[in-house]
Protein backbone atom coordinates (compact mmCIF):
# COMPACT_ATOMS: atom_id res chain seq x y z
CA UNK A 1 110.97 105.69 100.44
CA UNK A 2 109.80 103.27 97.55
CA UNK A 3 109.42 103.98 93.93
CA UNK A 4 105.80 102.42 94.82
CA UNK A 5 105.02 104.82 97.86
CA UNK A 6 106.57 107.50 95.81
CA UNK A 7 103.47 107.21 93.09
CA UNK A 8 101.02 107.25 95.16
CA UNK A 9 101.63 110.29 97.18
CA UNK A 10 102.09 111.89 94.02
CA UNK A 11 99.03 110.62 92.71
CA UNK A 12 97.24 112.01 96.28
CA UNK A 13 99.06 115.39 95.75
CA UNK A 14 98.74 115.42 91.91
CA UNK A 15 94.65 115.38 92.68
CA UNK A 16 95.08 118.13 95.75
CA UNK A 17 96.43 120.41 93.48
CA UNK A 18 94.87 119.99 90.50
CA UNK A 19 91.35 118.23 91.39
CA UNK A 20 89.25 116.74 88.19
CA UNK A 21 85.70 117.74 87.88
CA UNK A 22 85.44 120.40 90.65
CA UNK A 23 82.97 122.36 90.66
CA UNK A 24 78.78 122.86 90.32
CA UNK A 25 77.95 120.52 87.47
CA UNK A 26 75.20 122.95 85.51
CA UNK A 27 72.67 119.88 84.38
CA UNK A 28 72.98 118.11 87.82
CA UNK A 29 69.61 116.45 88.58
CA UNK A 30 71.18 114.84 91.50
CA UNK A 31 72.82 116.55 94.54
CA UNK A 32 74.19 115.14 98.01
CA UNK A 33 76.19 116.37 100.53
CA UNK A 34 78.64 114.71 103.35
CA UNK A 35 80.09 116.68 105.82
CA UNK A 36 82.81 115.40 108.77
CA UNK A 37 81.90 117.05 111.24
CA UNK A 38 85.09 116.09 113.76
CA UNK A 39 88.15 117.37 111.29
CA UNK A 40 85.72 119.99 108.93
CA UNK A 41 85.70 118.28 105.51
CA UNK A 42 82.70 118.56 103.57
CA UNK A 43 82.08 117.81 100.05
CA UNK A 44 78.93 117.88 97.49
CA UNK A 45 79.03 116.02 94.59
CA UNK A 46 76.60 116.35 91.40
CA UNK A 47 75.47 113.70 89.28
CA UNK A 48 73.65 113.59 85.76
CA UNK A 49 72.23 110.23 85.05
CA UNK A 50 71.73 108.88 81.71
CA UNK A 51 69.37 106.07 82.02
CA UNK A 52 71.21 103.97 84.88
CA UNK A 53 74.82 105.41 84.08
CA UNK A 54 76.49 108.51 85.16
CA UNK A 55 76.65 110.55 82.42
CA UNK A 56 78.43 113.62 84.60
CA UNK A 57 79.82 114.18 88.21
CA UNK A 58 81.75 116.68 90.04
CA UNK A 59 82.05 117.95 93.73
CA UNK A 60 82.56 121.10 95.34
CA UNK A 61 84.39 120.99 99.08
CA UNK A 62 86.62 121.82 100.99
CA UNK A 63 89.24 119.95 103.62
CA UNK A 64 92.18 118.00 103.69
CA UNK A 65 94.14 116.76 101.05
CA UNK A 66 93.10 113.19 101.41
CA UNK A 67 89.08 114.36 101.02
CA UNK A 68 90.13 116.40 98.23
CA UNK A 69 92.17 114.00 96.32
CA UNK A 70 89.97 111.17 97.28
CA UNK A 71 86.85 113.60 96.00
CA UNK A 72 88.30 114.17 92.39
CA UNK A 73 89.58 110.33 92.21
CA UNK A 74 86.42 109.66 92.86
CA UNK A 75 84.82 111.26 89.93
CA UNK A 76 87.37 110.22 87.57
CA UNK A 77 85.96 106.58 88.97
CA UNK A 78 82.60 106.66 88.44
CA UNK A 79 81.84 108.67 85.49
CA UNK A 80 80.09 106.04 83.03
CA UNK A 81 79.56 103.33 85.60
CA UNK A 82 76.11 102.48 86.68
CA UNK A 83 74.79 102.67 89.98
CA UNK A 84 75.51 98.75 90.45
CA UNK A 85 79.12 99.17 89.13
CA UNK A 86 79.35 102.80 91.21
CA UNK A 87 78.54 100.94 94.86
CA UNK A 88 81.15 98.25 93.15
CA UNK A 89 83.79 100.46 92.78
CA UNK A 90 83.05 102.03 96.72
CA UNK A 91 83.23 98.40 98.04
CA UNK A 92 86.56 98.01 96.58
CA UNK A 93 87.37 101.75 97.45
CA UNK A 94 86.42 100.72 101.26
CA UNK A 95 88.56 98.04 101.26
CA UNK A 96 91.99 99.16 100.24
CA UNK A 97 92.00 102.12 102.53
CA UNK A 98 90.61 99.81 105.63
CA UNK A 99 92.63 96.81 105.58
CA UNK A 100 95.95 98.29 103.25
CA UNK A 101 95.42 95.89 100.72
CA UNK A 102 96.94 96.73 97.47
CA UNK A 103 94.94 95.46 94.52
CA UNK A 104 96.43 93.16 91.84
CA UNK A 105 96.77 95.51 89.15
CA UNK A 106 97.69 99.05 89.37
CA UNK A 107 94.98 101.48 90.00
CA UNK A 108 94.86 104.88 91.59
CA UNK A 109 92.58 104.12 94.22
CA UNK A 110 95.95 102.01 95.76
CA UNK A 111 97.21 105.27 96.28
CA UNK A 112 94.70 105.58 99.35
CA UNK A 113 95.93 102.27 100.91
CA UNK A 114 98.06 104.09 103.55
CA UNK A 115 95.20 105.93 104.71
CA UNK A 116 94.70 102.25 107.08
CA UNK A 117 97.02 103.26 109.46
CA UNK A 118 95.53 106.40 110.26
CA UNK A 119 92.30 105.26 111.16
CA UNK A 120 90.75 108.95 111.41
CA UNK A 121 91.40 109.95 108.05
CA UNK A 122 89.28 106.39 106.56
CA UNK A 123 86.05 108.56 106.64
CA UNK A 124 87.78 111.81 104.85
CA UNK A 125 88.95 109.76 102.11
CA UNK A 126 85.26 107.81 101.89
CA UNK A 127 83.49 111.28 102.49
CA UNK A 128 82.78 111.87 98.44
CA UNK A 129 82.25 108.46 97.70
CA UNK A 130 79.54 108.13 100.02
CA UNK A 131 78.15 111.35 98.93
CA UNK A 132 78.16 109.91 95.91
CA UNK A 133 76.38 106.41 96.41
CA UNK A 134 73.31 108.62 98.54
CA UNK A 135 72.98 111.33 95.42
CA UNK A 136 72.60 107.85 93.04
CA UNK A 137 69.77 107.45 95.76
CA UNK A 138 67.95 110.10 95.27
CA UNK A 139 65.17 110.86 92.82
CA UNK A 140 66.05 113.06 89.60
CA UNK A 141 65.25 116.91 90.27
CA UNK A 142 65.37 119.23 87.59
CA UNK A 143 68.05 120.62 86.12
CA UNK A 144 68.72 124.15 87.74
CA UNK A 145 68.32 126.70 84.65
């Protein structure tokens, strides 16, 4: 195995185990939900906006180690982007684990790129991240006290 492919699983298994921002985010005034309904995954993520940028996200879930992983890289992502730069950042996201392509610089997110050839497992590594665009969809609710 390669240095390279080395990383990145540890990167994947290095967000399994110890998964940033998990958990119900307090001030959330945004809340979606994706489930996969044909391997079990489902995952919730909570936003606070300030203005147009997230201020705060996190997810709760639960599934396989690619949702997981892909779930708390996601947050580390998109905290502080806006909602342009957020569906930016999915695009991109999309693309490395459909096609394989590695981007030009190094970036966590290229540690999904093997997730191509197992076709399957391309919507449990999207499931948070489209959670994620459809809470910046929704309208603010209020904060649960």
């Amino acid at each position: 195995m390669s240095d390279l492919t080395d990383l990145y699983q540890s990167v994947i298994l290095d967000h399994n185990k110890r998964p940033r921002n998990r958990g119900r985010l307090p001030a959330a005034t945004r809340v979606a939900t994706g489930d996969n309904p044909t391997c079990g995954d489902n995952c919730t993520v909570y936003l606070r906006l300030d203005g147009d940028r997230i201020a705060a996200i996190s997810f709760e879930g639960q599934g396989c180690a690619i949702s997981q992983a892909s779930a708390s890289l996601m947050t580390t992502q998109l905290k502080g982007k806006t909602a342009a730069e957020a569906a930016a950042a999915f695009a991109d996201f999309k693309d490395i684990v459909t096609t394989g392509r590695q981007p030009e610089e190094f970036s966590e997110t290229a540690a999904f790129a093997g997730v191509h050839a197992f076709p399957a497992r391309i919507k449990c590594a999207t499931l948070g991240w489209h959670a994620a665009l459809e809470a910046l969809k929704q309208p603010d609710q209020p904060s649960p006290s």
